[in-house]
Protein backbone atom coordinates (compact mmCIF):
# COMPACT_ATOMS: atom_id res chain seq x y z
CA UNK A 1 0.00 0.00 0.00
CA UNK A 2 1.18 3.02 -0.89
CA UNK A 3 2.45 5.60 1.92
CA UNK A 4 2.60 9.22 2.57
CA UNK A 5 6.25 10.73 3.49
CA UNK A 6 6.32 12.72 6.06
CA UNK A 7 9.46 15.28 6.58
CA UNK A 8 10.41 16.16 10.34
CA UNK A 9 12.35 18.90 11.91
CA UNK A 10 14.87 17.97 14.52
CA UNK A 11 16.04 21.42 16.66
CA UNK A 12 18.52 22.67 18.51
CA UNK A 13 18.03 24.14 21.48
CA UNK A 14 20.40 27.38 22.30
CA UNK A 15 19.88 28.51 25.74
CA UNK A 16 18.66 25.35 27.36
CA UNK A 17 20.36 22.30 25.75
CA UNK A 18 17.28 20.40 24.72
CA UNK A 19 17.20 18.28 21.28
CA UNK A 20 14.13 17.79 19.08
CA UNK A 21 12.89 16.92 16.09
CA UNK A 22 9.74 18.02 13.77
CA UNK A 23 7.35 16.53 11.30
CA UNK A 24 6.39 18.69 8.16
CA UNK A 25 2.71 19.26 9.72
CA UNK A 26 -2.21 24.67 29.93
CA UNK A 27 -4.94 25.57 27.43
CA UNK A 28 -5.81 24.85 23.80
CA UNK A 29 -2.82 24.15 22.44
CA UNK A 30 -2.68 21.53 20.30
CA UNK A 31 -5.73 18.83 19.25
CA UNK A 32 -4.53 14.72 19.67
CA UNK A 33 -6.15 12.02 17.56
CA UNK A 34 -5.07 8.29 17.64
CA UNK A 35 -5.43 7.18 13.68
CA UNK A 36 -5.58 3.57 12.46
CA UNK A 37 -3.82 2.70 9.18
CA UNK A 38 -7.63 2.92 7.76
CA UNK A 39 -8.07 6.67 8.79
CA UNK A 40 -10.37 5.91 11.21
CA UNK A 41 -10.17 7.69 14.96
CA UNK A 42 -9.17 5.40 18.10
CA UNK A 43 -12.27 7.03 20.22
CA UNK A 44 -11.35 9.18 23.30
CA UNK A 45 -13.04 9.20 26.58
CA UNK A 46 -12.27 11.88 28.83
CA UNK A 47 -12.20 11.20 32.61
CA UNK A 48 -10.51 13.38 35.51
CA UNK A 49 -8.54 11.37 38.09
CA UNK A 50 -8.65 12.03 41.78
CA UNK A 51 -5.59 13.85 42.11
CA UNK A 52 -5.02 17.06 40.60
CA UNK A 53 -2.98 17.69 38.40
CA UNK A 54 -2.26 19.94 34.88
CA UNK A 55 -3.04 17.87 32.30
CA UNK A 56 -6.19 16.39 30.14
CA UNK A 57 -6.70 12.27 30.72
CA UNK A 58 -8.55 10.11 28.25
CA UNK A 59 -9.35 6.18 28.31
CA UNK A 60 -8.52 4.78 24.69
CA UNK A 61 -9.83 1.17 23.71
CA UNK A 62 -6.74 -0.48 21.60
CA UNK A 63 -7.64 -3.02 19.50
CA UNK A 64 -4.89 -5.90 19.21
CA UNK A 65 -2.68 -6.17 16.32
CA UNK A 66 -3.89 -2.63 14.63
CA UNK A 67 -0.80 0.09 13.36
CA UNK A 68 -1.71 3.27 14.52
CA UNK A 69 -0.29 6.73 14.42
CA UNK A 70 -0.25 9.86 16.42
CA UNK A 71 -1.09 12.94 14.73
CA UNK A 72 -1.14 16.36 16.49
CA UNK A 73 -2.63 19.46 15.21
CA UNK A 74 -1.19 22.66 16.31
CA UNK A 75 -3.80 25.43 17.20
CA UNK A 76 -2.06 28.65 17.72
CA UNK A 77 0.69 31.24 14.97
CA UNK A 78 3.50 30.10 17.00
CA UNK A 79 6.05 27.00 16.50
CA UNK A 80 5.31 24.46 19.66
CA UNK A 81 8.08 21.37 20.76
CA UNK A 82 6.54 18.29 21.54
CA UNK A 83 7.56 15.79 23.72
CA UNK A 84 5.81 12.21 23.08
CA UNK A 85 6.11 9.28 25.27
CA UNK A 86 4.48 6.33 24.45
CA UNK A 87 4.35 3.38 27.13
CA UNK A 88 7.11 6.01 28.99
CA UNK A 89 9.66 6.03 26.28
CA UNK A 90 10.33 8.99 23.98
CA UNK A 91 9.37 8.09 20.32
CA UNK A 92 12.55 9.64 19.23
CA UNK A 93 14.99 7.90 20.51
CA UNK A 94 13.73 5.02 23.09
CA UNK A 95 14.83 6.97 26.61
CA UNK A 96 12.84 6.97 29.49
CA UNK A 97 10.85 9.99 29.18
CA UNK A 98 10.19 12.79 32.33
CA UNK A 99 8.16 14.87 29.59
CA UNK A 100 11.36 17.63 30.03
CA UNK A 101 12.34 20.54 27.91
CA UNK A 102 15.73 19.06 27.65
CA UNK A 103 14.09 15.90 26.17
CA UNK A 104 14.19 15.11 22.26
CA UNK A 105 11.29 16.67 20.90
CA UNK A 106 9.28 17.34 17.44
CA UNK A 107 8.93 20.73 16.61
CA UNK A 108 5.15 21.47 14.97
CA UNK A 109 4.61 24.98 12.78
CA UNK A 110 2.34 27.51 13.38
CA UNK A 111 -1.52 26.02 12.15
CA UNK A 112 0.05 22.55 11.01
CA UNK A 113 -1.22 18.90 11.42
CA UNK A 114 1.37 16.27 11.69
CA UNK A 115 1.50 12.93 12.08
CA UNK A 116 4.15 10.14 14.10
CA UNK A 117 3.50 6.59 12.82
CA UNK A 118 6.47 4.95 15.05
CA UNK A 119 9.69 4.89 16.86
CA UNK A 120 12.29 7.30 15.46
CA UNK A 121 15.60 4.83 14.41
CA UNK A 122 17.09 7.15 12.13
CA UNK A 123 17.37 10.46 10.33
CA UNK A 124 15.09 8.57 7.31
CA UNK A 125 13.29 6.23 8.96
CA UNK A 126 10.63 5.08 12.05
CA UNK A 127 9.44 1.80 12.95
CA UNK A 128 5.51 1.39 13.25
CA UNK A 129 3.49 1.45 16.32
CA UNK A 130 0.99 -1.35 17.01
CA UNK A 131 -1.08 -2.35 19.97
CA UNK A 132 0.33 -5.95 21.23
CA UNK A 133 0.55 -6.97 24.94
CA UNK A 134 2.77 -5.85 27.38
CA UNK A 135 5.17 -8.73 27.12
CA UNK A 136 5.68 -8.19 23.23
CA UNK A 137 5.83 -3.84 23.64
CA UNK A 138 9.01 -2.02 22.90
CA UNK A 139 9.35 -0.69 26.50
CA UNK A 140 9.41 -3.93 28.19
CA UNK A 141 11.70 -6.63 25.21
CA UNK A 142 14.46 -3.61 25.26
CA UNK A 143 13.80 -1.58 28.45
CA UNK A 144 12.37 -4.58 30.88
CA UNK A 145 10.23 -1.02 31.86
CA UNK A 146 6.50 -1.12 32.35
CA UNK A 147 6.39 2.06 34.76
CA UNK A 148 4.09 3.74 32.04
CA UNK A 149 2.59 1.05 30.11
CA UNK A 150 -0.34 1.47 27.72
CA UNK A 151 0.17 5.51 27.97
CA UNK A 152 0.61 7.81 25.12
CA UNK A 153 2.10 11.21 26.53
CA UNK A 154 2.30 14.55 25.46
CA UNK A 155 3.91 17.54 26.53
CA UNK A 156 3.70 20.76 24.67
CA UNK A 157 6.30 23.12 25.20
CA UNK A 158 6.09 26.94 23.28
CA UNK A 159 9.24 28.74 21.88
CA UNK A 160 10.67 31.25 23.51
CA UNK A 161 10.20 34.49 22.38
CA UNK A 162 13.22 36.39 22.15
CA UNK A 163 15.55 33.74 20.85
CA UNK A 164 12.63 32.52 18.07
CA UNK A 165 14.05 31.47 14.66
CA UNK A 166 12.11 31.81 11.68
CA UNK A 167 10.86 28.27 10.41
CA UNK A 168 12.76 26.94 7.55
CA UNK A 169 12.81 23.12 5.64
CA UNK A 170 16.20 23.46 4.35
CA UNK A 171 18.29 20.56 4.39
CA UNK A 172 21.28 21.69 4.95
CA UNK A 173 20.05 21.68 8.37
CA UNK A 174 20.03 17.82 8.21
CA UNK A 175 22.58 16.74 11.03
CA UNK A 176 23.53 13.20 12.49
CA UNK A 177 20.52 10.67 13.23
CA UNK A 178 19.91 9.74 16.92
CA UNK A 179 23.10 7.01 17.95
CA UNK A 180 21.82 3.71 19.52
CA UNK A 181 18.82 2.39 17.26
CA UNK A 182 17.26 -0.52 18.32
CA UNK A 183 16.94 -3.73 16.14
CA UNK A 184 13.58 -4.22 14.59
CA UNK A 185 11.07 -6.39 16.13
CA UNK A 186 10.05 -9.90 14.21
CA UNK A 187 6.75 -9.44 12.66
CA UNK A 188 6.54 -12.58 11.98
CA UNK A 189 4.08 -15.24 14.75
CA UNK A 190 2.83 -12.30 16.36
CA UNK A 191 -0.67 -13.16 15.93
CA UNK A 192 -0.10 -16.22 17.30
CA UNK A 193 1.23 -14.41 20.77
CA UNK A 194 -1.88 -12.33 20.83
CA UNK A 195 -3.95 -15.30 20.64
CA UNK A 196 -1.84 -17.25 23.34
CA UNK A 197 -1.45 -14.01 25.96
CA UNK A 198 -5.35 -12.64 26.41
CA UNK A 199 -5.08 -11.34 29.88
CA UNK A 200 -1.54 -9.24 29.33
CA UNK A 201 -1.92 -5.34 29.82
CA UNK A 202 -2.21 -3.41 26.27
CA UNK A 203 0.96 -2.08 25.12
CA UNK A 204 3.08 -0.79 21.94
CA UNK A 205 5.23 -2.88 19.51
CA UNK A 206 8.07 -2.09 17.32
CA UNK A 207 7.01 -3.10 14.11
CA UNK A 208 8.04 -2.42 10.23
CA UNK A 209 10.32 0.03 9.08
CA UNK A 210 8.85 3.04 7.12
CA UNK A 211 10.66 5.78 5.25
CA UNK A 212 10.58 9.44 7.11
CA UNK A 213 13.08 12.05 6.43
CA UNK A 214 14.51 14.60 8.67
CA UNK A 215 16.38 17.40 9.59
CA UNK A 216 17.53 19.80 12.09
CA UNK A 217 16.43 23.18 13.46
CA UNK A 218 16.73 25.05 16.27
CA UNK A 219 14.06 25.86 18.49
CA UNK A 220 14.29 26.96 22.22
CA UNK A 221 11.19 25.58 24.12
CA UNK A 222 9.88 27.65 27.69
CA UNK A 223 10.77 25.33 30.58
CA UNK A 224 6.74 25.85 31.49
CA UNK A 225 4.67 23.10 30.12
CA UNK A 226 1.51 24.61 28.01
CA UNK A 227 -0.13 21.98 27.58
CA UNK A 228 -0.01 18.30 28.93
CA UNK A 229 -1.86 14.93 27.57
CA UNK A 230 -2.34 11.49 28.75
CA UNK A 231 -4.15 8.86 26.78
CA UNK A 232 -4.24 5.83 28.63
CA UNK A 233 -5.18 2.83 26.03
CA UNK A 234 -6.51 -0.24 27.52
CA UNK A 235 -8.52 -3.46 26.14
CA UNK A 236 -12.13 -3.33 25.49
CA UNK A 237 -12.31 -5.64 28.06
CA UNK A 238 -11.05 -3.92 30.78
CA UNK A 239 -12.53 -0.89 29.39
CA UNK A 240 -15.87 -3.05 30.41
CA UNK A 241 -14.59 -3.67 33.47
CA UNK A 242 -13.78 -0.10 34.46
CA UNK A 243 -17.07 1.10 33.07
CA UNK A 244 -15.51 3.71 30.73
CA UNK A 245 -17.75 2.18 27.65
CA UNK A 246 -21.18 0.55 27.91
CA UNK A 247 -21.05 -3.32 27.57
CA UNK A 248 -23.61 -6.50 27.79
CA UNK A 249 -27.27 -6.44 27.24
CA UNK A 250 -28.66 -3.17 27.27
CA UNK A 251 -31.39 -2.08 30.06
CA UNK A 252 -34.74 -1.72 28.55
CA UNK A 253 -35.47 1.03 31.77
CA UNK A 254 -32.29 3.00 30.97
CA UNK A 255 -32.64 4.58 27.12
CA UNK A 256 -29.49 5.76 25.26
CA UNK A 257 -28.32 9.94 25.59
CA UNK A 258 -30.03 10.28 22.47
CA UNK A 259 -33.10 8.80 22.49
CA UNK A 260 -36.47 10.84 23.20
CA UNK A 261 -39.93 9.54 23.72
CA UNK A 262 -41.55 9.94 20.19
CA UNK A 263 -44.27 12.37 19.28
CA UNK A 264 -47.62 11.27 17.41
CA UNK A 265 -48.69 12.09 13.80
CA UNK A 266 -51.56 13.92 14.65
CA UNK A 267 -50.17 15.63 17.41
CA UNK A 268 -50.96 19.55 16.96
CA UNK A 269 -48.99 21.00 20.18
């Protein structure tokens, strides 16, 4: 099937050393949607935990096996850096991710939509994310980590002001890719461990190797956060189980948000 390239921006940061990268496209920063290969949205339920904090939380259902890609919108005329952790690694290069300024980051232009389909293992290339369980994600083969499993992270980070530079998609900015790739993931008898491993936590594989370009630019992100999201993707299942999304036989007492008692032809009131 034919695929869409996708250019990205990795930056320099000049008074606060942080690297990041950039694909060609606390408030309203930036819109998240979780895409499947088909086009189709991975639906978002918003909840608020307990404890306070800054950020936006959604419940995701994952469905096993399915590609999917990240694709962030940015909503306001300025660049914004974006740090993405998904099951608590950054995409970009694999390190346990704090959701820093000094982290690797993507750098987004002003009004642009772009879209992450994997884990960054080179200055031309990703590797695709796919929901699998825990003990086939990337996090826990390489890392043995499962501190954030079945999370997708965000954390937006606006350039500073006074040291902006104007955005450019020259490559002659193009500078060395990220050292320390990890080797690609067999594809090959995965379904069968999905089959065999049921009750395993959701979490993200390393799967095929796609072609994405790259290059550098430098971008100096606030140290503030502006905006911070947390998807947490979990089995329809345990979705159930939670109660985040309806399941079993429907109550005949208890009619759906959008149903109405209906109103009789001849009615004239």
């Amino acid at each position: 099937m034919a695929r869409n390239t996708f250019w990205t921006v990795l930056l320099i940061g000049l008074l606060i050393p942080a690297w990041g990268w950039a694909h060609r496209g606390m408030g309203e920063v930036v819109d998240v949607r979780i895409l499947s290969d088909s086009g189709q949205e991975f639906t978002k339920y918003r909840t608020y935990p307990c404890r306070h904090e800054e950020a936006k939380f959604f419940y995701m259902e994952a469905t096993k096996g399915e590609r999917y890609s990240i694709q962030v919108t940015n909503k306001t005329d300025r660049r914004m850096g974006v740090v993405i952790a998904v099951d608590g690694r950054n995409i970009i290069d694999g390190k346990k991710s704090d959701l820093k300024p000094t982290e690797r980051m993507y750098i987004i232009g002003p009004y642009e939509a772009n879209t992450f389909e994997g884990w960054r293992t080179g200055m031309d290339r990703t590797n695709r994310f796919y929901f699998t369980e825990q003990s086939d994600s990337y996090a826990e083969k390489v890392f043995s980590d499962a501190t954030a499993m079945g999370t997708i992270t965000l954390a937006v980070y606006r350039e500073t002001v006074r040291d902006m530079v104007p955005y450019s998609g020259s490559s002659s900015r193009m500078k060395e890719a990220p050292a320390g790739a990890a080797p690609s993931a067999a594809v090959e008898g995965r379904a069968d461990r999905l089959e065999q491993k049921k009750d395993e936590r959701a979490g993200t594989g390393f799967g095929e190797t796609t072609h994405s370009p790259a290059y550098l630019v430098h971008f100096d992100p606030e140290k503030r956060i502006a905006e911070k999201i947390v998807l947490k993707y979990e089995w329809r299942s345990e979705l159930c189980r939670k109660g985040i999304i309806p399941c079993g036989p429907k109550n005949r007492f208890w009619p759906g948000d959008d149903e109405f008692a209906p109103i009789p032809k001849d009615f004239g009131g």
